[in-house]
Protein backbone atom coordinates (compact mmCIF):
# COMPACT_ATOMS: atom_id res chain seq x y z
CA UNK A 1 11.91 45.07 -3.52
CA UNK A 2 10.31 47.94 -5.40
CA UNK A 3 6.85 47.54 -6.71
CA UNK A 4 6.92 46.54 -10.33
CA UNK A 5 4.45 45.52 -12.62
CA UNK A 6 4.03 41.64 -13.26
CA UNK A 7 4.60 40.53 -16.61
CA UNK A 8 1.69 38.76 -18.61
CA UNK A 9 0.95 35.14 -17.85
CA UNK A 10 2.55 35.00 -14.20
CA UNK A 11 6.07 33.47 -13.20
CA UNK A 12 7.25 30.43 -15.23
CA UNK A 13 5.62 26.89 -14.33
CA UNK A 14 6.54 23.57 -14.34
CA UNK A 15 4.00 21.04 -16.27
CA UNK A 16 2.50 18.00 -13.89
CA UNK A 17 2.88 16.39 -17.44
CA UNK A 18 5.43 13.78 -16.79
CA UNK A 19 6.86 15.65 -13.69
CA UNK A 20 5.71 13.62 -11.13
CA UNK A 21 7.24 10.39 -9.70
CA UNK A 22 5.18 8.11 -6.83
CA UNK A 23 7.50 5.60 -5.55
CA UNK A 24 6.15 2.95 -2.51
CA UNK A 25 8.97 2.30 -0.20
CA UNK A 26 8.84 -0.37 2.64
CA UNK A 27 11.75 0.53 4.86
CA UNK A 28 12.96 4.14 5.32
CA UNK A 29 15.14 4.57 8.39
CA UNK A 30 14.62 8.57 8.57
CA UNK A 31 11.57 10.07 6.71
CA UNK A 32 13.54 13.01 7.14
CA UNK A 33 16.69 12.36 5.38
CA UNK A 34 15.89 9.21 2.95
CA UNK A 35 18.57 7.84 0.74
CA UNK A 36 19.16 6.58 -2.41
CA UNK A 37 19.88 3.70 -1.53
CA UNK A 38 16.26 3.33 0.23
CA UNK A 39 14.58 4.82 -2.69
CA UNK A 40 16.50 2.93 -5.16
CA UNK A 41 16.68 -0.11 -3.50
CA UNK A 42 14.98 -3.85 -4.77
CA UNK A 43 11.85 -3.10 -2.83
CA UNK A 44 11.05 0.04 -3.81
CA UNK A 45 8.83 0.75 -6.95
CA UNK A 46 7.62 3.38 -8.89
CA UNK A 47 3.63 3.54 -9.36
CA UNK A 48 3.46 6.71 -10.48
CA UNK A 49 1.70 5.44 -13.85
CA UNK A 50 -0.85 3.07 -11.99
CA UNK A 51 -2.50 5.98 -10.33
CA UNK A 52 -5.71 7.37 -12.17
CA UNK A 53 -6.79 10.98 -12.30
CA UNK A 54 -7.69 11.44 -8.79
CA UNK A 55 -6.30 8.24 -7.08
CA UNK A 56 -2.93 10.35 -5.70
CA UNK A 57 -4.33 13.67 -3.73
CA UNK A 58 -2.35 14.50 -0.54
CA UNK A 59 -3.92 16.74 1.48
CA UNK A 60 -2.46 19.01 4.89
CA UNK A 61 -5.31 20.95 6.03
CA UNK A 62 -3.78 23.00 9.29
CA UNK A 63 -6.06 23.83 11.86
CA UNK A 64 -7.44 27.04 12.77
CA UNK A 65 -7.63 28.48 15.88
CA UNK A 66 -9.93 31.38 17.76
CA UNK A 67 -7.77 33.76 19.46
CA UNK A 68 -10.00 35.81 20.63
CA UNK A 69 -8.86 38.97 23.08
CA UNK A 70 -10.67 41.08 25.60
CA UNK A 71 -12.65 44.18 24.65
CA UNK A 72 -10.85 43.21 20.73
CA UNK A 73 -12.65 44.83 17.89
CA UNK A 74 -12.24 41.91 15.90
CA UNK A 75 -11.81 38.15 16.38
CA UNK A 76 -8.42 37.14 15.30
CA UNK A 77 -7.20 33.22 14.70
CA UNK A 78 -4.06 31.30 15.13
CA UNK A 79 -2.73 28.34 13.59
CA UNK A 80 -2.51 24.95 15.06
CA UNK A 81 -1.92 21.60 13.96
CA UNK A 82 -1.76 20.00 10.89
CA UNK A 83 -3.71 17.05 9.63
CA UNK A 84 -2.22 15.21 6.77
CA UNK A 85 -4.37 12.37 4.51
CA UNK A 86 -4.61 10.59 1.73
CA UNK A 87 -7.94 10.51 -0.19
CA UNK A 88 -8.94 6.79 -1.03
CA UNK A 89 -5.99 5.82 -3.53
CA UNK A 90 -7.09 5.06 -6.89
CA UNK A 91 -5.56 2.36 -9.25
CA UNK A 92 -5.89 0.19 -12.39
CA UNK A 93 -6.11 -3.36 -11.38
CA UNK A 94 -3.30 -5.51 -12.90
CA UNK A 95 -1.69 -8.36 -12.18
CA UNK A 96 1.94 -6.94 -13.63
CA UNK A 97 4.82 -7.20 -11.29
CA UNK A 98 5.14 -3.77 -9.85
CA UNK A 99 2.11 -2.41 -10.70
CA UNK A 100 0.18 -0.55 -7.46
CA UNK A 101 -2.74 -3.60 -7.47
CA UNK A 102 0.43 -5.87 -7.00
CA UNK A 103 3.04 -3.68 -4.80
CA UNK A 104 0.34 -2.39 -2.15
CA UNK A 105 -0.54 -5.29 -0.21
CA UNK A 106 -4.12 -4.98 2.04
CA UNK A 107 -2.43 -4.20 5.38
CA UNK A 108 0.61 -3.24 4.24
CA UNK A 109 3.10 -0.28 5.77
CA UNK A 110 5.64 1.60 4.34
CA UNK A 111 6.27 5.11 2.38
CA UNK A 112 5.35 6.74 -0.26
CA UNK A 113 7.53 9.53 -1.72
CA UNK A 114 6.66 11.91 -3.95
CA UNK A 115 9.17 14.19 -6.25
CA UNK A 116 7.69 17.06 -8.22
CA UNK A 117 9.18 18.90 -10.77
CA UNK A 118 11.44 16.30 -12.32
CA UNK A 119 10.96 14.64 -14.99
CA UNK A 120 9.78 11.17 -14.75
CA UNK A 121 12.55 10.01 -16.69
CA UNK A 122 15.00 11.17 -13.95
CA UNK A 123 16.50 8.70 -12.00
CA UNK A 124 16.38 9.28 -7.79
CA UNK A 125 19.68 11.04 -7.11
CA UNK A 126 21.18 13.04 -3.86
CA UNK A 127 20.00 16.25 -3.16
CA UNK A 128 16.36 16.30 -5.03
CA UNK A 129 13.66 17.24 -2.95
CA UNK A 130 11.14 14.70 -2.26
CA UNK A 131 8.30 14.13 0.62
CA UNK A 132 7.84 11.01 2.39
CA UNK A 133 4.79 10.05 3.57
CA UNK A 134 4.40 6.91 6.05
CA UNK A 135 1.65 5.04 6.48
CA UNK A 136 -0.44 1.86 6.74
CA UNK A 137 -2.32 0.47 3.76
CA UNK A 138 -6.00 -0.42 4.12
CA UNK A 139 -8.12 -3.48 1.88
CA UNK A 140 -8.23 -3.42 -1.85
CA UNK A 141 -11.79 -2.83 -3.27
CA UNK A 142 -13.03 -3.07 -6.65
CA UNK A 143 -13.58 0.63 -8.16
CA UNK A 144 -16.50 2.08 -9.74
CA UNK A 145 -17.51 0.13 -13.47
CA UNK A 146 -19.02 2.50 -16.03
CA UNK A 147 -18.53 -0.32 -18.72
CA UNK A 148 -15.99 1.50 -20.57
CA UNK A 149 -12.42 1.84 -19.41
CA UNK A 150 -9.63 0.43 -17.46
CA UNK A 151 -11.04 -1.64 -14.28
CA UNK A 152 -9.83 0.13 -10.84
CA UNK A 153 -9.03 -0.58 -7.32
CA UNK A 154 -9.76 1.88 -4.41
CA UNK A 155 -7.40 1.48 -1.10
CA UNK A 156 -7.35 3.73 2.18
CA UNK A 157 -4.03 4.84 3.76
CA UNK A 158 -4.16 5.86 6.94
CA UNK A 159 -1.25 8.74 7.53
CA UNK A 160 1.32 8.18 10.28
CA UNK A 161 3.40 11.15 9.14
CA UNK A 162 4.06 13.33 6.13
CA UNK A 163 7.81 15.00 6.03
CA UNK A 164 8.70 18.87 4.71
CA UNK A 165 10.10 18.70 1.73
CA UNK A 166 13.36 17.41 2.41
CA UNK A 167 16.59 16.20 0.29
CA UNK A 168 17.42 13.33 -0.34
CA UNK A 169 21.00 11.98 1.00
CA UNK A 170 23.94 10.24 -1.12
């Protein structure tokens, strides 16, 4: 492409606002190719709204590598594997069927997915792109009290596996 000037404000942008859905699965045959049925299914729910500010932030730091070469000028690197995590999941307590404090048992293991860019409002339908991420569910701690606010829960998740960004199937 030939070099042409960028227009003000960068590309076009989709708003987090409402574009994020958090759904905890318990049984996904391939993280690779989950369905709607899976995702839709009785046992599935959506928690996107019980997550504070914070309490959802997937990380996949990859590692970096000397690669280092005889007589070389300069030290180069390569890239090596990838380490995927969860930070300590953050949640208002409630006792509401559904809710996070409810769904995400201590000990529990299943999937989350995660599907950016749609609206909230969308229902899970073939061919969106979503990320599963599998895992085991650590013991439900109170969270911090400021005396102001919603009470919290903190939970680890210990990462088994993270997909790509895959579609999901009919």
């Amino acid at each position: 492409m030939a070099d042409v000037a960028e227009s003000f404000g960068g590309p076009p942008a989709v708003d987090q606002s409402g574009n994020l859905t958090i759904w905890w699965v318990p049984t996904i045959v391939n993280p690779n190719a989950p369905t709607v049925a899976e995702i839709g299914h009785a046992t599935a729910f959506r928690l996107t709204y019980s997550f504070t500010p914070g309490g959802w932030a997937l990380t996949i730091p990859q590692e970096k590598l000397p690669d280092l070469r005889l007589t070389s000028p300069q030290d180069r690197q390569s890239l090596g594997k990838t380490t995927p995590s969860l930070a300590d999941l953050g949640y208002v307590d409630s006792v509401a069927a559904g809710s996070a404090a409810v769904v995400l048992a201590s000990g529990g293991a299943g999937h989350f997915v995660e599907r950016r860019n749609l609206s909230q409002d969308t229902l899970i339908a073939a061919a969106q792109k979503v990320r599963v991420i599998k895992c085991t569910l650590g013991v439900q701690v109170p969270g911090p009290t400021d005396g102001s606010g919603k009470f919290t829960l903190l939970q680890a998740a210990a990462v088994e596996s993270v997909s790509a960004l895959v579609a999901v199937a009919a």
